[in-house]
PDB file of N, CA and C in Angstrom:
ATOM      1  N   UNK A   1     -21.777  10.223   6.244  1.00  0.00           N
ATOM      2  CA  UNK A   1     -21.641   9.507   4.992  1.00  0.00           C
ATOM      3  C   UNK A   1     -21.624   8.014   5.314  1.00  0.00           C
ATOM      4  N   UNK A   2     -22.437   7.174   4.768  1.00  0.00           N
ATOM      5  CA  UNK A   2     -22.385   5.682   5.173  1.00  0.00           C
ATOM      6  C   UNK A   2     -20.954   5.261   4.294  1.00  0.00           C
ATOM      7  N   UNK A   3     -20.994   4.221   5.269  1.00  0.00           N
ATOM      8  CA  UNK A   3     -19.789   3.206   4.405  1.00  0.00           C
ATOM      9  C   UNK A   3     -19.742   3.086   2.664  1.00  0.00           C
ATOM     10  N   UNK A   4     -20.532   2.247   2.341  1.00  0.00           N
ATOM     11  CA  UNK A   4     -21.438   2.480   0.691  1.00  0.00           C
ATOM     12  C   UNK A   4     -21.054   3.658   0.687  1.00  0.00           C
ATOM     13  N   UNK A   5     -21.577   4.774   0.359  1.00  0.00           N
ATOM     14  CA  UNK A   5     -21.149   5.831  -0.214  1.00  0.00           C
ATOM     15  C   UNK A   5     -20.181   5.922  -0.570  1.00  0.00           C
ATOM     16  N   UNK A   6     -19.110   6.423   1.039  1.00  0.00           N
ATOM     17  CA  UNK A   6     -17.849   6.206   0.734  1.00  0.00           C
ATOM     18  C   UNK A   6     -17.100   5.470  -0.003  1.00  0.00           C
ATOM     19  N   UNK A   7     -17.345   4.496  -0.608  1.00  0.00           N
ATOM     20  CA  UNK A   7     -16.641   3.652  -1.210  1.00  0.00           C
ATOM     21  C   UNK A   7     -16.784   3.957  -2.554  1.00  0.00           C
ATOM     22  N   UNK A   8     -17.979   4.087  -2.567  1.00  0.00           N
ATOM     23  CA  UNK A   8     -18.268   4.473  -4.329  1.00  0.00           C
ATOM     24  C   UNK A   8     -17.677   5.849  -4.428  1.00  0.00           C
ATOM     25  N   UNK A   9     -17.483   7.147  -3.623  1.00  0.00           N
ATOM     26  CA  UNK A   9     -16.975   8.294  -3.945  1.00  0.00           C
ATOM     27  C   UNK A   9     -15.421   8.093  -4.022  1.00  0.00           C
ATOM     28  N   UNK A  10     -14.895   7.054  -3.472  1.00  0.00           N
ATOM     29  CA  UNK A  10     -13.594   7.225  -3.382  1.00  0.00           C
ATOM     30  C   UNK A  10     -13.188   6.327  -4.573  1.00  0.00           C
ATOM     31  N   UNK A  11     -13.898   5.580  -4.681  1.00  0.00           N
ATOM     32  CA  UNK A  11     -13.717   4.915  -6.369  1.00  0.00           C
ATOM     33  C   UNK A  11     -14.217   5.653  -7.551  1.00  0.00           C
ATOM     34  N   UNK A  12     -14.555   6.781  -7.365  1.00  0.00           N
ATOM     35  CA  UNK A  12     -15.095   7.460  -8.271  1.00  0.00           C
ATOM     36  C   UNK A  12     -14.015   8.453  -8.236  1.00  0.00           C
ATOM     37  N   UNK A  13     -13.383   8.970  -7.635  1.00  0.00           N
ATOM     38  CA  UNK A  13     -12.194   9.740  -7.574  1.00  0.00           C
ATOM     39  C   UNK A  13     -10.794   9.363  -7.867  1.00  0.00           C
ATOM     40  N   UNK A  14     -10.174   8.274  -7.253  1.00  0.00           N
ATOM     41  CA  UNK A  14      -9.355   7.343  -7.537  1.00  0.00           C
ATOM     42  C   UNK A  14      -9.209   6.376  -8.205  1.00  0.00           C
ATOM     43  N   UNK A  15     -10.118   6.357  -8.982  1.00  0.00           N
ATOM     44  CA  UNK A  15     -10.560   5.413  -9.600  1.00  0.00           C
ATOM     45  C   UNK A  15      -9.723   3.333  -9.203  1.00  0.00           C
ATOM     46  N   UNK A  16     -10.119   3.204  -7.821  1.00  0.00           N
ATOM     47  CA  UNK A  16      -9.624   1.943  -7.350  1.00  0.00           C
ATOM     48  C   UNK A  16     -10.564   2.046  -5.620  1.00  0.00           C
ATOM     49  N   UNK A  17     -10.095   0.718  -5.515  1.00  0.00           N
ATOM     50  CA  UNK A  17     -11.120   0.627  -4.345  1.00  0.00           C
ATOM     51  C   UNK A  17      -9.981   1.576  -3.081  1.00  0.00           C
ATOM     52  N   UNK A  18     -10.560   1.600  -1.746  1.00  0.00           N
ATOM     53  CA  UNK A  18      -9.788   2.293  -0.881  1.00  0.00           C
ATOM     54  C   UNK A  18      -8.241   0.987  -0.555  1.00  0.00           C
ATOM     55  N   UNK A  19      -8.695  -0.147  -0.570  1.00  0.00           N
ATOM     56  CA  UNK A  19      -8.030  -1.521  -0.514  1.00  0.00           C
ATOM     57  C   UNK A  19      -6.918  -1.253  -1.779  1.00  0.00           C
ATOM     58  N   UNK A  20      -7.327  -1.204  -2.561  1.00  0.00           N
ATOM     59  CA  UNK A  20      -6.329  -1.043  -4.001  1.00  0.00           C
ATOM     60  C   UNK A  20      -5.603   0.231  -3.117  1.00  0.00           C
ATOM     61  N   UNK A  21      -5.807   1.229  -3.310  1.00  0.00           N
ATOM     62  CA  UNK A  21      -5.163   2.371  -2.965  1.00  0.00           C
ATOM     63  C   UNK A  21      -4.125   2.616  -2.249  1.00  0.00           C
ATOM     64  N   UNK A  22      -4.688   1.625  -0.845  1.00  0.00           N
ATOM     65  CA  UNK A  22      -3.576   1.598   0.569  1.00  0.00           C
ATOM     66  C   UNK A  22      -2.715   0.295  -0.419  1.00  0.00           C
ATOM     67  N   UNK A  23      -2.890  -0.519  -1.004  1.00  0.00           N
ATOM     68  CA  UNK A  23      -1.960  -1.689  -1.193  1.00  0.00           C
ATOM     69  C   UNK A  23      -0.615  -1.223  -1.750  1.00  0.00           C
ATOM     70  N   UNK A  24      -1.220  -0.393  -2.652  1.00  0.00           N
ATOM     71  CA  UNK A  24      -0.515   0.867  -4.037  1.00  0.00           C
ATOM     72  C   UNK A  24       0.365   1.241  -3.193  1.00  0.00           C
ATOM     73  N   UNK A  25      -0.222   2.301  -2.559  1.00  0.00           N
ATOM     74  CA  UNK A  25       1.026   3.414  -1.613  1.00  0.00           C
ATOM     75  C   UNK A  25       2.083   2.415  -0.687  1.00  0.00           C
ATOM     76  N   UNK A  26       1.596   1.484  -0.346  1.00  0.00           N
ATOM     77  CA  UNK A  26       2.562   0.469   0.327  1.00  0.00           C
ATOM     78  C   UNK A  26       3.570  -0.045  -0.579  1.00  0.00           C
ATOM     79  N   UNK A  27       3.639  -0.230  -1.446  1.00  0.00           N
ATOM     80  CA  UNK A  27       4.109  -0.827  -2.721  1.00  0.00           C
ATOM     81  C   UNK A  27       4.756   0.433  -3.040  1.00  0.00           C
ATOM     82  N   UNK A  28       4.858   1.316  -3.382  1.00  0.00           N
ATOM     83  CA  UNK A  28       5.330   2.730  -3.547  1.00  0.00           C
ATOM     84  C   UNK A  28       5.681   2.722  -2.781  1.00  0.00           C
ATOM     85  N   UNK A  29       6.211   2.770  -1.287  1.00  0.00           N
ATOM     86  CA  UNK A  29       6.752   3.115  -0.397  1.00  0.00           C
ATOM     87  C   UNK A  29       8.141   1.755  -0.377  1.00  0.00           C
ATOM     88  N   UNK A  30       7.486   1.055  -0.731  1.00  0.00           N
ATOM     89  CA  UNK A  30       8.161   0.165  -0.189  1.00  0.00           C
ATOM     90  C   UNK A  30       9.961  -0.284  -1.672  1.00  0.00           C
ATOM     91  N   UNK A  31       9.162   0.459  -2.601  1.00  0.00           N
ATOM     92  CA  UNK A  31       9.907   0.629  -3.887  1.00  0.00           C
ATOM     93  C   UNK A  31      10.909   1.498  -3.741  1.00  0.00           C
ATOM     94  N   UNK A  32      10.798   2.501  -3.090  1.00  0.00           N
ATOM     95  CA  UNK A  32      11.272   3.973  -2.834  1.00  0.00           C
ATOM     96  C   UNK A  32      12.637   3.364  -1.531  1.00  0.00           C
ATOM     97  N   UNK A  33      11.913   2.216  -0.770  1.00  0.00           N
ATOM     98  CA  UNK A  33      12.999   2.353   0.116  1.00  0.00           C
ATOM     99  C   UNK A  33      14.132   1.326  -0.432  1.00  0.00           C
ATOM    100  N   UNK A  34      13.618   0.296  -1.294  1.00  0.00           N
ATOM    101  CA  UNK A  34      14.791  -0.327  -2.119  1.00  0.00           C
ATOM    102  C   UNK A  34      15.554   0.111  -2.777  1.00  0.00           C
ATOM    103  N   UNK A  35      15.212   1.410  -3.644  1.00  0.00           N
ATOM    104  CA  UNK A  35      16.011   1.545  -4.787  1.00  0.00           C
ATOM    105  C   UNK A  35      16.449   3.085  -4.265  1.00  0.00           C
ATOM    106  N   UNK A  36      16.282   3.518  -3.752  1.00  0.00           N
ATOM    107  CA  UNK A  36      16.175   5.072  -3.042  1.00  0.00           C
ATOM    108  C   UNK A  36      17.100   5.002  -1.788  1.00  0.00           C
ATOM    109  N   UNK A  37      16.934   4.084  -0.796  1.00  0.00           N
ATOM    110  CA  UNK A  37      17.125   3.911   0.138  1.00  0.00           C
ATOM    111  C   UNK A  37      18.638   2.854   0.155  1.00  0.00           C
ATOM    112  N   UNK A  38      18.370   2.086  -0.415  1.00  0.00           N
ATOM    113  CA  UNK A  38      18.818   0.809  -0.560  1.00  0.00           C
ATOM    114  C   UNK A  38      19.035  -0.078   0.338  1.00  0.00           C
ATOM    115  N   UNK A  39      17.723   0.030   0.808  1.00  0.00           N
ATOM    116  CA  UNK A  39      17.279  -1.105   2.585  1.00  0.00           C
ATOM    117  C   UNK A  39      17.026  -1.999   1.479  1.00  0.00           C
ATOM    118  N   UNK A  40      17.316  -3.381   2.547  1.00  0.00           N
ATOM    119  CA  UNK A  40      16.915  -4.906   2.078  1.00  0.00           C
ATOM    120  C   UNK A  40      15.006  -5.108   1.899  1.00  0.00           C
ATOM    121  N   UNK A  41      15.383  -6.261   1.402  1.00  0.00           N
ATOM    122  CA  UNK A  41      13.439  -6.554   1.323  1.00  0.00           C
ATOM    123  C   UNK A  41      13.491  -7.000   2.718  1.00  0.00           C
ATOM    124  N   UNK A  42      14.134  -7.204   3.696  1.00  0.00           N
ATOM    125  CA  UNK A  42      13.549  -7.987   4.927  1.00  0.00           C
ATOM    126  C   UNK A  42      13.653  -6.305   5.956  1.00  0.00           C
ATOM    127  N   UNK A  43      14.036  -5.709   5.811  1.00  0.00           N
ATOM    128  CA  UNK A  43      14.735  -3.853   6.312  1.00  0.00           C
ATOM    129  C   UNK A  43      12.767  -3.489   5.863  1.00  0.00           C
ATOM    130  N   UNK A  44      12.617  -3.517   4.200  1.00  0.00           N
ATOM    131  CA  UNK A  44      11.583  -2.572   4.281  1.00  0.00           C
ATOM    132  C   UNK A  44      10.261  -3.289   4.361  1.00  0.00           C
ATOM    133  N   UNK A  45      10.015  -4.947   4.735  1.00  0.00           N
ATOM    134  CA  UNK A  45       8.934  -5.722   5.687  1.00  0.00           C
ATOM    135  C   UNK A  45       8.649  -5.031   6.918  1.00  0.00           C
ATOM    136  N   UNK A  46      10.116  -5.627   7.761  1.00  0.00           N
ATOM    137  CA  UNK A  46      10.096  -4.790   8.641  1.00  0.00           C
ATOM    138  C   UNK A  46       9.652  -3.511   9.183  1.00  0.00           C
ATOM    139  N   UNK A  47       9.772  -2.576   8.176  1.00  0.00           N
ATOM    140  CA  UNK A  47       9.279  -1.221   7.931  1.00  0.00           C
ATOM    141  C   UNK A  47       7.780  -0.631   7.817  1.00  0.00           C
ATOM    142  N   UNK A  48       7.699  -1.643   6.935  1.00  0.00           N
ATOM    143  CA  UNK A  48       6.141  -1.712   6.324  1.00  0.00           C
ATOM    144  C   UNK A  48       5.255  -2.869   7.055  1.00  0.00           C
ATOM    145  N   UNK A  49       5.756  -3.170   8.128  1.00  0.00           N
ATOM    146  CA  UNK A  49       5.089  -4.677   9.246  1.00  0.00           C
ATOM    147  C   UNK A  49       4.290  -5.767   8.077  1.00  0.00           C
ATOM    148  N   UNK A  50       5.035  -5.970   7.179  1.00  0.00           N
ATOM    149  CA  UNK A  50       4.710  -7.272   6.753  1.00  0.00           C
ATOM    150  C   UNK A  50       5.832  -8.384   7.574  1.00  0.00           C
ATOM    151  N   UNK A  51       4.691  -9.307   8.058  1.00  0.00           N
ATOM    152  CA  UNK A  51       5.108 -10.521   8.637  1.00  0.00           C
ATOM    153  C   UNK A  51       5.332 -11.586   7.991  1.00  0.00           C
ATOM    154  N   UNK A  52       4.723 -11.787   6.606  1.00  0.00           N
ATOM    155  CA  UNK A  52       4.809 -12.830   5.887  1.00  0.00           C
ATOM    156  C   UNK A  52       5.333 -12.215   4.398  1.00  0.00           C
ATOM    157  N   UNK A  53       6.999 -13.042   4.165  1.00  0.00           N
ATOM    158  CA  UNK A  53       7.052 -13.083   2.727  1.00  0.00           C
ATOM    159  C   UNK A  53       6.782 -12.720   1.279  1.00  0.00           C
ATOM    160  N   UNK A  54       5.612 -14.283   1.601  1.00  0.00           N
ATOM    161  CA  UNK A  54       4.766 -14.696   0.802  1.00  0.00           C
ATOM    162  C   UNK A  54       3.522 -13.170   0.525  1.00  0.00           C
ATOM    163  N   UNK A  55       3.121 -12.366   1.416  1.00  0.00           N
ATOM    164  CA  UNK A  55       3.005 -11.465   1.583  1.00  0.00           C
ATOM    165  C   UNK A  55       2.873 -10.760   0.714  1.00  0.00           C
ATOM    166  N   UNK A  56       4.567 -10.011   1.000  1.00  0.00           N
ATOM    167  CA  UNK A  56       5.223  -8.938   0.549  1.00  0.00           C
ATOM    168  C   UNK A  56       5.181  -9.158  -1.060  1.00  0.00           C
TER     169      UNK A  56
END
């Protein structure tokens, strides 16, 4: 399957790019460990290897 393809099938399914998708689940994960967890925002950077903030 070329690249192209892939991209259009997985936006055709998910309707978001593969980029949107992984950003999403990071963001979901990272929600889950604040309010679920109740790790700090610098605990679930750490977690999630964001290095920058501004970033997160």
């Amino acid at each position: 399957m070329s690249r192209t393809s892939f991209f259009n099938t997985f936006k055709e399914i998910h309707n978001q790019t593969p980029l949107e998708f992984f950003n999403n689940k990071k963001l979901e994960r990272s929600y889950n460990m604040i309010f679920t967890k109740q790790l700090s925002v610098k605990e679930v950077m750490s977690n999630l290897n964001y290095s920058n903030s501004s970033k997160f």
